[in-house]
C-alpha atoms as a PDB file:
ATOM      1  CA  UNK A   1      18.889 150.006  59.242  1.00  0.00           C
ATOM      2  CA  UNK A   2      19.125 148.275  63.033  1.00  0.00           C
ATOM      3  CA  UNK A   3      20.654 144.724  62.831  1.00  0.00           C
ATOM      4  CA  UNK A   4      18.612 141.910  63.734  1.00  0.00           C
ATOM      5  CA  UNK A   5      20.031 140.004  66.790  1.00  0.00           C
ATOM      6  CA  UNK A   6      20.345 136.652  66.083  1.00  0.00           C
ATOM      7  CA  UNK A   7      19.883 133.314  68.263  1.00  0.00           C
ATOM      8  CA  UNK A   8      23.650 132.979  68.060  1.00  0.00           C
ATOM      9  CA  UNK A   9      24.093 136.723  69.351  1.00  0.00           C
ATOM     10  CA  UNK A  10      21.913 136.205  72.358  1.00  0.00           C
ATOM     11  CA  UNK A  11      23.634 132.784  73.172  1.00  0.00           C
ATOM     12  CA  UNK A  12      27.034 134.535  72.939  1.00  0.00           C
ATOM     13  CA  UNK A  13      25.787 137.604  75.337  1.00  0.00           C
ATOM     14  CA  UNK A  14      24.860 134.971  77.865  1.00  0.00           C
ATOM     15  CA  UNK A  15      27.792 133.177  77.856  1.00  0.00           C
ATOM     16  CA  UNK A  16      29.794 136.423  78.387  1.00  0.00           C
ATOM     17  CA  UNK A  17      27.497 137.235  81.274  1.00  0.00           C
ATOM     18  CA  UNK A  18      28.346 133.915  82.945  1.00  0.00           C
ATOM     19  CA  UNK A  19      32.122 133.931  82.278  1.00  0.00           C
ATOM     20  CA  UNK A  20      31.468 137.479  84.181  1.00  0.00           C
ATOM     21  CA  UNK A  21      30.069 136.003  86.854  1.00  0.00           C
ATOM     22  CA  UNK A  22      31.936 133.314  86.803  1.00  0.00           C
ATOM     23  CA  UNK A  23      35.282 135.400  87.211  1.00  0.00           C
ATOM     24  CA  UNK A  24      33.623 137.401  89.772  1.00  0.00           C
ATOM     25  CA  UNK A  25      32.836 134.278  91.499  1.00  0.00           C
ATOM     26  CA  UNK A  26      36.719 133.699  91.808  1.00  0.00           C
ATOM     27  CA  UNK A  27      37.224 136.975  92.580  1.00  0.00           C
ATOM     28  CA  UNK A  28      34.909 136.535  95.535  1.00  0.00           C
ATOM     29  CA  UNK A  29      36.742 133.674  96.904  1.00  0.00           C
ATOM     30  CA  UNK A  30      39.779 135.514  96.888  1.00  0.00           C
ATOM     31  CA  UNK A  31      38.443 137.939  98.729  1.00  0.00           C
ATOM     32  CA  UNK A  32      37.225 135.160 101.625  1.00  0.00           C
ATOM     33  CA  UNK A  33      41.033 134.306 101.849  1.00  0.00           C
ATOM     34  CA  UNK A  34      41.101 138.458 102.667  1.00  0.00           C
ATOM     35  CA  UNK A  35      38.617 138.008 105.214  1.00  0.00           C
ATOM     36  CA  UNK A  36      40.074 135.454 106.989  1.00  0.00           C
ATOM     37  CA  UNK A  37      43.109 137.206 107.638  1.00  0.00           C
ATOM     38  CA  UNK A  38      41.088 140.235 108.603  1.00  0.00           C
ATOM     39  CA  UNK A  39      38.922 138.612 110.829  1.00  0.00           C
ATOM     40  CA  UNK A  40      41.732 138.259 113.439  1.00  0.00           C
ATOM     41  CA  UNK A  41      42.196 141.877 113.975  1.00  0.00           C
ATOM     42  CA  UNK A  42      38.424 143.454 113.532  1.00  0.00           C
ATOM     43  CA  UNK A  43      35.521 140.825 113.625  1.00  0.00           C
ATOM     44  CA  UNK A  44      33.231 143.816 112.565  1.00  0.00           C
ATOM     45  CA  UNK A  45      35.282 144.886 109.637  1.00  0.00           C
ATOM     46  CA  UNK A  46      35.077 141.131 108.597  1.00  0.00           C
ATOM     47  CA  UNK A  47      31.091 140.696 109.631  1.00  0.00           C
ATOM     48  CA  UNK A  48      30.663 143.766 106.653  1.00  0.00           C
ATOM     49  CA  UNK A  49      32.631 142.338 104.459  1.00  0.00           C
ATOM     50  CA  UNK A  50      30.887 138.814 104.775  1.00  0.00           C
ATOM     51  CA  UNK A  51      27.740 140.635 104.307  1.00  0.00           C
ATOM     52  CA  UNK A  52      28.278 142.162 101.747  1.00  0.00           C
ATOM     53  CA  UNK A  53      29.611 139.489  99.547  1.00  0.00           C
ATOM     54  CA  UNK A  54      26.436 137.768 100.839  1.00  0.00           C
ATOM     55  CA  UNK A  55      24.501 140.194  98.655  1.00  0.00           C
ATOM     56  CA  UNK A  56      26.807 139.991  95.901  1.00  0.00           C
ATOM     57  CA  UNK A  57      26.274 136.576  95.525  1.00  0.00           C
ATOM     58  CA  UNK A  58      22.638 136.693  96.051  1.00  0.00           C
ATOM     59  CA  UNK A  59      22.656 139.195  93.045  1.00  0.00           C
ATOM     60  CA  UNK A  60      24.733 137.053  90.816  1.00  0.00           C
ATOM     61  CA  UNK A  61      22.539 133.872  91.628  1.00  0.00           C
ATOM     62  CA  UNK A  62      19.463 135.882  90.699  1.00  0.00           C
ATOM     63  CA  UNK A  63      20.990 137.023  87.695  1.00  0.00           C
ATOM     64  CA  UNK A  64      22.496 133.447  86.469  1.00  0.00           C
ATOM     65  CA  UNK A  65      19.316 132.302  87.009  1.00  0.00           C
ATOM     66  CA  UNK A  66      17.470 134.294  84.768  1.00  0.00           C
ATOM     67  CA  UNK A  67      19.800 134.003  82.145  1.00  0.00           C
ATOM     68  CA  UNK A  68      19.678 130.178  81.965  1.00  0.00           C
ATOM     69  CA  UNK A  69      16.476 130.192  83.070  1.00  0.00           C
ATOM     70  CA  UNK A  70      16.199 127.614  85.765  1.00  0.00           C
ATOM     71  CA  UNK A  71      15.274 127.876  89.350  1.00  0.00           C
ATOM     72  CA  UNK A  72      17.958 127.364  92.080  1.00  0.00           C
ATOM     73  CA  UNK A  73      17.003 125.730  95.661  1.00  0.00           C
ATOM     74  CA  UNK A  74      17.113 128.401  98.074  1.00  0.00           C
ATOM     75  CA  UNK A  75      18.729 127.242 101.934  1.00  0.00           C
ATOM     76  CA  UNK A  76      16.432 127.004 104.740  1.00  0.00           C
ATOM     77  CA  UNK A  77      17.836 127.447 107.815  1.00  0.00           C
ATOM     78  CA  UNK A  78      16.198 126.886 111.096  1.00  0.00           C
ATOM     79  CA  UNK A  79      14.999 124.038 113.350  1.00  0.00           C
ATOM     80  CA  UNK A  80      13.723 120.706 111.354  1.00  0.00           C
ATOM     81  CA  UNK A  81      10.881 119.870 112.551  1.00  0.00           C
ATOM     82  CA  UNK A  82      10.090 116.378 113.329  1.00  0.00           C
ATOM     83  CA  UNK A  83       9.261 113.483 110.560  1.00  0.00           C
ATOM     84  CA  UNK A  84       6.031 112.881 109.710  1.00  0.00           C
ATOM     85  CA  UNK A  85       4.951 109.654 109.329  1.00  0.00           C
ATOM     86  CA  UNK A  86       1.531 108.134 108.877  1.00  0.00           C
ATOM     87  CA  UNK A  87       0.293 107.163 111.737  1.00  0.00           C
ATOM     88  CA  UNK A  88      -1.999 104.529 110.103  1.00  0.00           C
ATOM     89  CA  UNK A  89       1.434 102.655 109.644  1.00  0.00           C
ATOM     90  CA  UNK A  90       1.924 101.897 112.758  1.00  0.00           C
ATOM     91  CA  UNK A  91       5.294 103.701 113.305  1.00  0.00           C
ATOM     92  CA  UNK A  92       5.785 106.254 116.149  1.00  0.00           C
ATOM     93  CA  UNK A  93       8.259 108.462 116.545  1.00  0.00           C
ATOM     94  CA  UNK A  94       9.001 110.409 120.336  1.00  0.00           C
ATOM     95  CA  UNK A  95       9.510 114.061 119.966  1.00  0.00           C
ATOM     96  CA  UNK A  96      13.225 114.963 121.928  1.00  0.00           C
ATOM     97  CA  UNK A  97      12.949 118.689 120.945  1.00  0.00           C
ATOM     98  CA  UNK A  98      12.236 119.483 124.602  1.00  0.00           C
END
């Protein structure tokens, strides 16, 4: 007969899933130390490598995520565009993004 996971099973899978990423994580940053070294002789070979730990991480966010089940903030990047403000308030605010 197939054993029943318990609640105490699943919480210990998850936590072993995290220490993975977790030590993957510091694995990672080791390999940004490599990088930086590399970078000096072939700014391609590095701009790969950067890449690809990019997706790496974006993988092990996705997967932390659903595992604790929370949401993380993704970055915007780009130009901020200016603050609104209610113009009923009496504030203005000039536009310098000439």
């Amino acid at each position: 007969m197939m054993a029943i996971p318990t609640l105490r099973d699943e919480r210990d899978a998850k936590l072993q899933v995290i220490l993975s990423i977790s030590r993957s994580q510091n694995a990672l940053a080791r390999i940004l130390e490599s990088i930086a070294d590399v970078s000096g002789y072939s700014e391609e070979t590095a701009l790969t490598l950067a890449n690809h730990m990019d997706g790496i991480t974006r993988y092990q966010q996705a997967m932390a995520s659903m595992l604790m089940n929370i949401t993380l903030n993704r970055l915007n990047t780009g130009l901020p565009s200016t603050p609104w403000l209610n113009p009923d308030k009496g504030v203005a605010i000039e536009s310098n993004l000439e």
